[in-house]
Protein backbone atom coordinates (compact mmCIF):
# COMPACT_ATOMS: atom_id res chain seq x y z
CA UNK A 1 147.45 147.90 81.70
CA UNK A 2 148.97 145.81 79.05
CA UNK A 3 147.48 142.86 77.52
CA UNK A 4 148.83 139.60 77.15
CA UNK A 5 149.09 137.26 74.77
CA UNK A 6 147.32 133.89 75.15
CA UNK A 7 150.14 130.56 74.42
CA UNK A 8 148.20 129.18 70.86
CA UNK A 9 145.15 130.57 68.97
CA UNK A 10 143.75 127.54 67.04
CA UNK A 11 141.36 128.09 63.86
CA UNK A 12 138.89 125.90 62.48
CA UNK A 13 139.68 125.07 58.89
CA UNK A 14 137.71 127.69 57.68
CA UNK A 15 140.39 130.01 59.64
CA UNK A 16 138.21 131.44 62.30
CA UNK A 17 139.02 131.27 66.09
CA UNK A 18 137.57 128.24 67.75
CA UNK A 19 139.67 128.17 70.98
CA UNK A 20 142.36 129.68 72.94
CA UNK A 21 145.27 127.64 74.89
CA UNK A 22 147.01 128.90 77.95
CA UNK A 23 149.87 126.54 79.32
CA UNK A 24 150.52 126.88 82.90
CA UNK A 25 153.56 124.57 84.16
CA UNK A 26 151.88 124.95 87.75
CA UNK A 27 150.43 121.35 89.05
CA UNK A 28 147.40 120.58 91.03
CA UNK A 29 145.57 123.62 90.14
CA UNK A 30 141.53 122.92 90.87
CA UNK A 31 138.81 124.41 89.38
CA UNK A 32 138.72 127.28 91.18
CA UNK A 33 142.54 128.22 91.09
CA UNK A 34 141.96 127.65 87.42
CA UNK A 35 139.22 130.19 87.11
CA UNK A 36 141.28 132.45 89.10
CA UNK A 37 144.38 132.14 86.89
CA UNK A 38 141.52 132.90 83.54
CA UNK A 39 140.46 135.81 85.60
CA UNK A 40 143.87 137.68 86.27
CA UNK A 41 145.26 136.97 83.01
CA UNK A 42 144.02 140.41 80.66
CA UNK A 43 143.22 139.22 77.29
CA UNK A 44 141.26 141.65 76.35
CA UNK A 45 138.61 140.77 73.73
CA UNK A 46 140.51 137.58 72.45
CA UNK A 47 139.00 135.29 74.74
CA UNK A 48 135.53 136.32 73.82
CA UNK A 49 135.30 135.48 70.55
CA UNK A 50 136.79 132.32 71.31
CA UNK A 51 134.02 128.83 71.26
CA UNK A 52 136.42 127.12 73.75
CA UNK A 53 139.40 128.33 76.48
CA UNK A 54 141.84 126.17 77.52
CA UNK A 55 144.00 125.97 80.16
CA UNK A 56 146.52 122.98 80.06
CA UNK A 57 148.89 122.20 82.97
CA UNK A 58 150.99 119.03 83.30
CA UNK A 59 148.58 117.34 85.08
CA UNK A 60 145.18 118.91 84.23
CA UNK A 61 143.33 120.03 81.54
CA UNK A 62 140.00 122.59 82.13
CA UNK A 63 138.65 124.11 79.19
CA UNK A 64 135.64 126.52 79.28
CA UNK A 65 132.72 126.91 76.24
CA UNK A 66 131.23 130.12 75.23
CA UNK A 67 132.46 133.22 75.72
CA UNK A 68 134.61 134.24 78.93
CA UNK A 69 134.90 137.40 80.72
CA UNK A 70 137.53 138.36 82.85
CA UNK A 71 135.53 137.31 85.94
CA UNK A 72 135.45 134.67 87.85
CA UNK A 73 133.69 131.41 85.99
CA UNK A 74 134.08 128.04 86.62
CA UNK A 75 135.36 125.62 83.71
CA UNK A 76 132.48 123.89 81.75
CA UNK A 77 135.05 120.52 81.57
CA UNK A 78 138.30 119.13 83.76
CA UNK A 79 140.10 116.28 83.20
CA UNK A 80 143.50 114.44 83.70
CA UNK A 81 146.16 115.24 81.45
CA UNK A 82 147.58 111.78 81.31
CA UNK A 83 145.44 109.58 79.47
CA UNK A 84 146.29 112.04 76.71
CA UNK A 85 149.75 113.41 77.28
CA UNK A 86 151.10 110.40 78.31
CA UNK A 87 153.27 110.01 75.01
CA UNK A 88 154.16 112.57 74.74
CA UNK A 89 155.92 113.04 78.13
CA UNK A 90 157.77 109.72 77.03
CA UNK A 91 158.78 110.79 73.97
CA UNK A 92 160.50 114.25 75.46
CA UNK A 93 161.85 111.93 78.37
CA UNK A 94 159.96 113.47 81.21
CA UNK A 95 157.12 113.73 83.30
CA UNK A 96 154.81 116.15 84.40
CA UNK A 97 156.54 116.81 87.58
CA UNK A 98 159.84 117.97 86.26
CA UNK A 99 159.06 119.12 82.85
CA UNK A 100 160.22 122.70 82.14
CA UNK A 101 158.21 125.51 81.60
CA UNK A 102 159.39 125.72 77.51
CA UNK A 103 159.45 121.87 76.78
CA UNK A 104 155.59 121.68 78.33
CA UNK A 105 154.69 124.57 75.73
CA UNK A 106 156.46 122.62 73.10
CA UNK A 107 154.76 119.89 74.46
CA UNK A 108 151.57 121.04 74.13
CA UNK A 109 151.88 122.59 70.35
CA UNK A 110 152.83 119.17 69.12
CA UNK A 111 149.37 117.71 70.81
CA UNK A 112 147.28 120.31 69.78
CA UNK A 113 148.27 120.15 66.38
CA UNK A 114 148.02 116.50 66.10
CA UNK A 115 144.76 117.31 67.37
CA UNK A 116 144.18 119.30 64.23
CA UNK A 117 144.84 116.59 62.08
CA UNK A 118 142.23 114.71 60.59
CA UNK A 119 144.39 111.66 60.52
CA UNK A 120 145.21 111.86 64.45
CA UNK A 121 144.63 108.80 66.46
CA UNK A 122 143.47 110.75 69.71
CA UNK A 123 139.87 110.08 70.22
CA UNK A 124 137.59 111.75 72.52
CA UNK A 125 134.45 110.67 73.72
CA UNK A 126 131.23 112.74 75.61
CA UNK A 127 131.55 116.59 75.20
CA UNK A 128 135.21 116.67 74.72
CA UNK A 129 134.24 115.31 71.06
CA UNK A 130 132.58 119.29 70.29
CA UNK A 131 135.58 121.05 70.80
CA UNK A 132 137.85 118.45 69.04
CA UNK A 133 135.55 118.34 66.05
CA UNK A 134 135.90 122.28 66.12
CA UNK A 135 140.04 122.11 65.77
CA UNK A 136 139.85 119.42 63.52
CA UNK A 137 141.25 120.22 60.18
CA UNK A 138 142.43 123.77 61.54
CA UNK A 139 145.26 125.62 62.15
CA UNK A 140 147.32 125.93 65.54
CA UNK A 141 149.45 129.12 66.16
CA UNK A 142 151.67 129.22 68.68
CA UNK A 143 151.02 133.20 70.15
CA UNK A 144 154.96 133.49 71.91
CA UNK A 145 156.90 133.12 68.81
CA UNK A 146 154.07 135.24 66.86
C-alpha cells in the first residue's frame, strides 16, 4: 500500500515536527467522520511523531494531541472554522460552501503560517493556546508542492 502525504508539516522554531495539517474540502464532517477520515488516510509513522493532527475543512476544525494511530480515535478539540477563517474567505472572495478544493489549501497555508508568526493577531484562548504556542515562531511546509 502506498503512503500518502499529509497537506503541511509545521515545525516549531527549533525545526522539529509539532503538528500535521490535512485539508479536507468536505463540509459538515463530525467527530466521528473525522476520526474515520484520520483512520483511512496511511501516513505511516508521520503522524506519530507529530504533538498535534489537524484536520481543517471549510467549516470545521478538529485537531488531535499526542500521538495517533491509524485507528479509530476521537479528536481531543473541534471547533468552527469561522471565527478564524472568516478573512480569509473574504479576502479570496468566497465562502466555505463554494470554495475549491486548491484555493481552501491555499487558504489554509496562508493561516497557518500567519499562525507561525510571532507578530500574528490571531489569538486563541483555553487549550487551543498549547498547540498555537507550539507553531509559533516555526516553519509551515506545504507537503503537495514538496
Amino acid at each position: 500500500m502506498t503512503l500518502s502525504r499529509p497537506d503541511f508539516l509545521v515545525s516549531d522554531r527549533d525545526g522539529n515536527l509539532v503538528m500535521v495539517v490535512e485539508v479536507s474540502i468536505r463540509l459538515n464532517h463530525t467527530r466521528e467522520t473525522a476520526a474515520r477520515y484520520w483512520s483511512n488516510l496511511n501516513l505511516g509513522s508521520v503522524i506519530q511523531s507529530a504533538l498535534y493532527v489537524m484536520l481543517v475543512t471549510p467549516n470545521r476544525i478538529f485537531i488531535w494531541h499526542g500521538a495517533v494511530n491509524n485507528s479509530i480515535n476521537l479528536p481531543d478539540e473541534e471547533f468552527d472554522t469561522w471565527p478564524l477563517l472568516q478573512s480569509y474567505f473574504s479576502g479570496s472572495g468566497t465562502d466555505p460552501y463554494t470554495i475549491s478544493e486548491v484555493s481552501f489549501a491555499m487558504l489554509v497555508s496562508a493561516w497557518l503560517y500567519d499562525l507561525s508568526l510571532n507578530d500574528s493577531q490571531i489569538a486563541l484562548n483555553g487549550s487551543h493556546g498549547a498547540w498555537l504556542a507550539a507553531i509559533r515562531g516555526g516553519n509551515v511546509n506545504w507537503e503537495v508542492l514538496a
